[in-house]
N, C-alpha and C. Protein backbone atom coordinates (compact mmCIF):
# COMPACT_ATOMS: atom_id res chain seq x y z
N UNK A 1 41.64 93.44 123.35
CA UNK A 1 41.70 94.85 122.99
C UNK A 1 42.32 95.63 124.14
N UNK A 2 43.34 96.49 123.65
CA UNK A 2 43.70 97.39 124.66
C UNK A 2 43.34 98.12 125.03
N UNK A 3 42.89 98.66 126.45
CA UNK A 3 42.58 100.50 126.72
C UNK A 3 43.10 101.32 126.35
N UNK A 4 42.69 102.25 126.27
CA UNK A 4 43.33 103.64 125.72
C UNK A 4 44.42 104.24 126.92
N UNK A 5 44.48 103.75 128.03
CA UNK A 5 45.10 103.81 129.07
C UNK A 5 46.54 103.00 129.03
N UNK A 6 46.46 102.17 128.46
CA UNK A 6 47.33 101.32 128.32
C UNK A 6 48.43 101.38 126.67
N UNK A 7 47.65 102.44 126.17
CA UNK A 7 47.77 102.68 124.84
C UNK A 7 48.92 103.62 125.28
N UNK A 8 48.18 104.85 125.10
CA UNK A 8 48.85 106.55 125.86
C UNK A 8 49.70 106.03 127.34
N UNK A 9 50.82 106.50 127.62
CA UNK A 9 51.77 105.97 128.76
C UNK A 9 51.50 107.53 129.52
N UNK A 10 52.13 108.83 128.65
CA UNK A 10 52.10 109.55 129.41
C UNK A 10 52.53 110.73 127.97
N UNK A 11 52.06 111.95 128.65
CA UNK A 11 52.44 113.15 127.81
C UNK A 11 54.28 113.46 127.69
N UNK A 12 54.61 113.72 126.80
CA UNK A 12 56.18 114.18 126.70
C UNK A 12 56.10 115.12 126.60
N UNK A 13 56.57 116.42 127.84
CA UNK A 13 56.94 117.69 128.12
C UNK A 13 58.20 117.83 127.65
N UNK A 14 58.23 118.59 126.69
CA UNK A 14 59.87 119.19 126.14
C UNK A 14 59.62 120.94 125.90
N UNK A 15 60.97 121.42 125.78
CA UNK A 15 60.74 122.64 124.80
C UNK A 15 60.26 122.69 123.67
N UNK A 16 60.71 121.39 122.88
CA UNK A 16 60.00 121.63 121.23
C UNK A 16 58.49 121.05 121.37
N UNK A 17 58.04 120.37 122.25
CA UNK A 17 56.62 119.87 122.00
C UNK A 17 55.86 121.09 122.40
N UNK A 18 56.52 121.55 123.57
CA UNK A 18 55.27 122.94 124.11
C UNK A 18 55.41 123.48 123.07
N UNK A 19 56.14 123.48 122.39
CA UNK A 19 56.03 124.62 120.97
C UNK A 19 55.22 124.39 119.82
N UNK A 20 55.29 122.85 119.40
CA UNK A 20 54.67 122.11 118.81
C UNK A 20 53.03 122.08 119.50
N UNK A 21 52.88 122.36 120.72
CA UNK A 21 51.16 122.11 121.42
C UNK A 21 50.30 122.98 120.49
N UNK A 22 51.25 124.47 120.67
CA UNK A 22 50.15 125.63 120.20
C UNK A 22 49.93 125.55 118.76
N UNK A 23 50.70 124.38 118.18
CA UNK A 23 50.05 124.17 116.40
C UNK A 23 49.57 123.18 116.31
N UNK A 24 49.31 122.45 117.56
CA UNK A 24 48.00 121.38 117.38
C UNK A 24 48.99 120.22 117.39
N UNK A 25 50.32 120.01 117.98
CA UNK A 25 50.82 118.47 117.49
C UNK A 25 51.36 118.31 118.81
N UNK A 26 50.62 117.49 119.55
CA UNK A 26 51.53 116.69 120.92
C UNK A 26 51.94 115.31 121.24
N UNK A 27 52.51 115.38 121.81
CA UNK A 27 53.84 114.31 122.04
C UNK A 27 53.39 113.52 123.11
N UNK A 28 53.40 112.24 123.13
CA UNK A 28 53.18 111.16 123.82
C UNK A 28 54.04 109.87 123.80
N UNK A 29 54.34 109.20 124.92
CA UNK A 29 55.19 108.01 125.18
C UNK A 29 54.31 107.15 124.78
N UNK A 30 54.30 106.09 124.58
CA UNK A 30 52.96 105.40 124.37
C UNK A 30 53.64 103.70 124.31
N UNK A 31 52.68 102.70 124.06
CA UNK A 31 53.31 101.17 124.53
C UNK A 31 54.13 101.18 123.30
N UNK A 32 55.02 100.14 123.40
CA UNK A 32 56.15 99.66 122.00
C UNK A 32 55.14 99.16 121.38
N UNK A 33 54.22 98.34 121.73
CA UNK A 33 53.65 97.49 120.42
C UNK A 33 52.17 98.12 119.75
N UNK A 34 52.09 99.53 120.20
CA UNK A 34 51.12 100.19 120.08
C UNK A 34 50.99 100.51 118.23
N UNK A 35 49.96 100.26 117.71
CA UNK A 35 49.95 101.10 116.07
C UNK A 35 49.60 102.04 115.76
N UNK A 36 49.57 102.85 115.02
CA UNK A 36 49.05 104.09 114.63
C UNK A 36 47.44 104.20 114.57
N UNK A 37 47.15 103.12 114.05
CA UNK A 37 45.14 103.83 114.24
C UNK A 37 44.84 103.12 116.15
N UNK A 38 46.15 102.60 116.78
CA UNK A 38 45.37 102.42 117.63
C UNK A 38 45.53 103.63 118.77
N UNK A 39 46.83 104.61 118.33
CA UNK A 39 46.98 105.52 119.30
C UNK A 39 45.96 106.16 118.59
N UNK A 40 45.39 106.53 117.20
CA UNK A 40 44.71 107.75 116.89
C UNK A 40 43.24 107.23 117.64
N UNK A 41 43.01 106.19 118.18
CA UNK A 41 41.36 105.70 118.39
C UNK A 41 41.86 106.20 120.13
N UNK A 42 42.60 105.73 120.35
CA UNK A 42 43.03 106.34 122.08
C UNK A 42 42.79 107.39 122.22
N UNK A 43 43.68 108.27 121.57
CA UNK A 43 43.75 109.72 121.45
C UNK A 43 42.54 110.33 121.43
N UNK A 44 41.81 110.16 120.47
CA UNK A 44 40.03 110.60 120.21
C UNK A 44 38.70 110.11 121.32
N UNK A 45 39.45 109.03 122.05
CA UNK A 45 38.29 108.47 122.98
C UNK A 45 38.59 109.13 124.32
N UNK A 46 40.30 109.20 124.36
CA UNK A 46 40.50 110.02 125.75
C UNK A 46 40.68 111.53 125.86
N UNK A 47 40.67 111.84 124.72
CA UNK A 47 40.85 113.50 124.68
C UNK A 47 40.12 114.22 124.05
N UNK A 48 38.42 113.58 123.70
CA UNK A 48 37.63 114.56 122.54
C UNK A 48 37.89 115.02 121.64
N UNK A 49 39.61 114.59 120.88
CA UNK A 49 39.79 115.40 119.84
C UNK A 49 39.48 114.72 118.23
N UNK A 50 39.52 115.37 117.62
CA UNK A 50 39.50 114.99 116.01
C UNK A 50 41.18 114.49 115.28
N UNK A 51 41.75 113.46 115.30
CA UNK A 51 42.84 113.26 115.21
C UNK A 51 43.36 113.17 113.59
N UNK A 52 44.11 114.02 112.85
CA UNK A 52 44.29 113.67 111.39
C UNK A 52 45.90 113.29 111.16
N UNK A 53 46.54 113.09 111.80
CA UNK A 53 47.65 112.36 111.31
C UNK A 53 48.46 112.19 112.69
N UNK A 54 49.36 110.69 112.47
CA UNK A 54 49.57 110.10 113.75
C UNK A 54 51.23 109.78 112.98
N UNK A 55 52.31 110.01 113.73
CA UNK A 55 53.62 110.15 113.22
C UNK A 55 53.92 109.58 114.46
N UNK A 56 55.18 108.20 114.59
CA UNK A 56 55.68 107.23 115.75
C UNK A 56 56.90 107.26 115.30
N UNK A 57 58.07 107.44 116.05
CA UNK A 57 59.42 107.18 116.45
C UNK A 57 60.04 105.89 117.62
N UNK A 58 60.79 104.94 116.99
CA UNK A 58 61.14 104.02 118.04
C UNK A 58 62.74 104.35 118.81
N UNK A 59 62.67 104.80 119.73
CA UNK A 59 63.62 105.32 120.43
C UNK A 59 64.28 104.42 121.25
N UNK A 60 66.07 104.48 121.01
CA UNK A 60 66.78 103.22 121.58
C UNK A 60 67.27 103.89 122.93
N UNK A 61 67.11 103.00 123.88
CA UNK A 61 67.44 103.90 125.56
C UNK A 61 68.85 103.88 125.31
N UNK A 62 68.80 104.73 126.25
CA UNK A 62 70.89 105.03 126.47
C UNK A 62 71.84 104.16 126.94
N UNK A 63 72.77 103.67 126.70
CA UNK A 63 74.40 102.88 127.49
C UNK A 63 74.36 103.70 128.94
N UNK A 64 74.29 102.87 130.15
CA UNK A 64 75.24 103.52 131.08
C UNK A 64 75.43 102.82 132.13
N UNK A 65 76.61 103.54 132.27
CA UNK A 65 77.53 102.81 132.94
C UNK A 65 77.57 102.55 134.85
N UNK A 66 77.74 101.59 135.26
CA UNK A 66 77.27 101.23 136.51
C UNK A 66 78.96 100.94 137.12
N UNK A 67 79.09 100.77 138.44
CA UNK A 67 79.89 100.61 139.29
C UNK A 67 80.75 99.98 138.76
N UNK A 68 81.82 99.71 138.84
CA UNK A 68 83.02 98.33 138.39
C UNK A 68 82.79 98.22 137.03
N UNK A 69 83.00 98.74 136.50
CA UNK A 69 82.79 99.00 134.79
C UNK A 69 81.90 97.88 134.29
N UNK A 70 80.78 98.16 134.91
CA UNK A 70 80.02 97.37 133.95
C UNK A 70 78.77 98.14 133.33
N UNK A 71 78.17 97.39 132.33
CA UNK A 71 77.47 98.46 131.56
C UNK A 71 76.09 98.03 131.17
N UNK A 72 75.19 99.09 131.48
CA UNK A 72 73.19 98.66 131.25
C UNK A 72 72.92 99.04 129.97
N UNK A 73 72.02 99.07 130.04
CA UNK A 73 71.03 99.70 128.90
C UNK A 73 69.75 100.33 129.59
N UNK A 74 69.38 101.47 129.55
CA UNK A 74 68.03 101.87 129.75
C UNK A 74 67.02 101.69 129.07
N UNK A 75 65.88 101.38 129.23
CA UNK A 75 64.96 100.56 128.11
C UNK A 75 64.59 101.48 127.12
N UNK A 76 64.10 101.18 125.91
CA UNK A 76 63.88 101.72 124.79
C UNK A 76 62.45 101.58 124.54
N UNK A 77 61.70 103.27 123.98
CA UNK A 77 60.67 103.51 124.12
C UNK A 77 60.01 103.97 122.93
N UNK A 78 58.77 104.38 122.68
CA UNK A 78 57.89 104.39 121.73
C UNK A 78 57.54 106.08 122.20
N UNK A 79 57.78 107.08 120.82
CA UNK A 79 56.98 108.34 121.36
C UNK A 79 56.35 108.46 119.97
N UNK A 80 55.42 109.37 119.87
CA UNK A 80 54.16 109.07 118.97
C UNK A 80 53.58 110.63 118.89
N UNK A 81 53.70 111.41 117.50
CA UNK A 81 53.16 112.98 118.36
C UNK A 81 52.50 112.81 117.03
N UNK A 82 51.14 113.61 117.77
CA UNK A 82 49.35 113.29 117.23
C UNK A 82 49.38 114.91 116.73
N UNK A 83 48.94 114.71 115.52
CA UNK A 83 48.23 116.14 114.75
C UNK A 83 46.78 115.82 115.51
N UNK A 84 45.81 117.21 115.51
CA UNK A 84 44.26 117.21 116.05
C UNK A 84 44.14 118.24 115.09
N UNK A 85 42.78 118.03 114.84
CA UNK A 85 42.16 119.10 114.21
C UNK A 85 41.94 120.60 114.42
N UNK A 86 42.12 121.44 113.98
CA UNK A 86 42.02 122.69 114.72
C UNK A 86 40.73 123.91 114.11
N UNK A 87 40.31 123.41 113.15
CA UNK A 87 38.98 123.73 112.47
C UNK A 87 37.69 123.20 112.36
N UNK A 88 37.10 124.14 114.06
CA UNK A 88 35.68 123.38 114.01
C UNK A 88 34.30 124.04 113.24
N UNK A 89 35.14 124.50 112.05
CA UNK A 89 34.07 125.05 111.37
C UNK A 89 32.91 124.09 110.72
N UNK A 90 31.68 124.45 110.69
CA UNK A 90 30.49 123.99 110.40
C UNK A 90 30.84 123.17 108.55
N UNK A 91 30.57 121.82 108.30
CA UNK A 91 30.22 121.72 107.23
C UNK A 91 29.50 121.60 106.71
N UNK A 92 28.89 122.26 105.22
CA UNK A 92 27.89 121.98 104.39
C UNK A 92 27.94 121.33 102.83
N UNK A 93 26.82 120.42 102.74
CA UNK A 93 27.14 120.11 101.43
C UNK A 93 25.59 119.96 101.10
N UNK A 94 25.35 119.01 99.48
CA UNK A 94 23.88 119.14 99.16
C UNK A 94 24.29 117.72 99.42
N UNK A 95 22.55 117.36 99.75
CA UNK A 95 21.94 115.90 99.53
C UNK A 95 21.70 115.36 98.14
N UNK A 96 21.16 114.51 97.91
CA UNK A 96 20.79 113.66 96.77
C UNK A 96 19.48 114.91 96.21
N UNK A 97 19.17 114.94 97.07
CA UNK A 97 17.38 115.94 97.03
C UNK A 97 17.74 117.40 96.75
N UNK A 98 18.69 117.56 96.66
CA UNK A 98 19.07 119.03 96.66
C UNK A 98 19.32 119.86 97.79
N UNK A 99 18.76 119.36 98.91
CA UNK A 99 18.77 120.34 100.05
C UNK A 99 20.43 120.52 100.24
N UNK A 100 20.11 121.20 101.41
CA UNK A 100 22.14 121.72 101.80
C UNK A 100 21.94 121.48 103.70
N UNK A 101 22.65 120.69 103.68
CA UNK A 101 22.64 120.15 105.07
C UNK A 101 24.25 120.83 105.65
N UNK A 102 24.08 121.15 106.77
CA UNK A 102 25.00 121.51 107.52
C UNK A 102 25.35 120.69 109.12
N UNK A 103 26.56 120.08 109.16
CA UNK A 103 26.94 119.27 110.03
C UNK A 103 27.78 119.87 110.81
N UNK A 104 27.47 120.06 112.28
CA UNK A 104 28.70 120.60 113.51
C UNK A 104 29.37 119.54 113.91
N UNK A 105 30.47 120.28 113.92
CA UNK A 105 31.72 119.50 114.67
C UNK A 105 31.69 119.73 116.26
N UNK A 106 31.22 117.99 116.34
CA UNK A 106 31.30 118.19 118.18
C UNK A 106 32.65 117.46 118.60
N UNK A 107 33.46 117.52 118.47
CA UNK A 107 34.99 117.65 119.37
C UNK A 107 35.78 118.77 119.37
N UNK A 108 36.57 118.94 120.65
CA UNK A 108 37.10 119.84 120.95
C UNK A 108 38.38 119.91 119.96
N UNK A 109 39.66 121.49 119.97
CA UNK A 109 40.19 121.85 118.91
C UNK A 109 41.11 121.92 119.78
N UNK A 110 41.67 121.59 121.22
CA UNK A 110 42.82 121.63 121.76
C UNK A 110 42.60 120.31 123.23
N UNK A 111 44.09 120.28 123.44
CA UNK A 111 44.08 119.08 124.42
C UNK A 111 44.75 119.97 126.00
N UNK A 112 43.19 120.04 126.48
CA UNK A 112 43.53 120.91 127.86
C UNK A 112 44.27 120.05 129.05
N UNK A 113 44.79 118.57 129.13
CA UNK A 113 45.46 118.80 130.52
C UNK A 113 46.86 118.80 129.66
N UNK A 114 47.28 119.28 128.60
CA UNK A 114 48.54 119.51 128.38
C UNK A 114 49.15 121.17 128.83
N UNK A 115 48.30 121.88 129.33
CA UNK A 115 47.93 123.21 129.85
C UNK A 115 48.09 124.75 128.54
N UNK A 116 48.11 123.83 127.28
CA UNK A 116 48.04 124.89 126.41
C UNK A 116 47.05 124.94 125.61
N UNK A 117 46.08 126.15 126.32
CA UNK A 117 45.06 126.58 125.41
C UNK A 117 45.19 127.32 124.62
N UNK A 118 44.33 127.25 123.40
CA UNK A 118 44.04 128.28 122.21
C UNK A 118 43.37 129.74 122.09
């Protein structure tokens, strides 16, 4: 089993993700062979959040070109940007018995070391 450390590589700072933060969807590099419920179990164990949909892009690194015409490849990476929940409103429903039970939501509704709070 992998860590969640090993899962998540690192946050992706762009213009469109900071934009994307304040509606709840951030951007992460994450391993190539990583899957979707395993970044959403990462995501929720390392960041307290409530995770509802997990969207992955496989990104091919760039051509470039080195001394004496010869030519690399920069490696090709995995980015992965996580919806979180943003409604920690209380739910209620009835029991079998009739009663009406009400359940709090204990995870947080934003991901603070990305530095955009709600």
């Amino acid at each position: 089993m992998k860590s969640a450390h090993d899962i998540i590589l690192k946050p992706l700072i762009t213009e469109r993700s900071s934009a994307e933060a304040a509606m709840g969807r951030y951007t992460f590099v994450v391993a190539k062979g990583a899957t979707k419920p395993e970044i959403r179990q990462a995501c929720e164990q390392l960041f307290g959040v409530k995770v509802t949909a997990v969207n992955t892009q496989n990104r091919l690194g760039k051509n470039k070109r080195l001394r004496y015409r010869q030519e690399g490849r920069r490696p090709s990476w995995k980015k992965a940007i996580v919806t979180i929940d943003q409604s920690p409103e209380a739910v209620s429903y009835l029991t079998a018995g009739g009663k009406t039970v009400q359940s709090d939501r204990k995870y947080k509704t934003a991901i603070e070391e990305f530095g955009i709070g709600q």
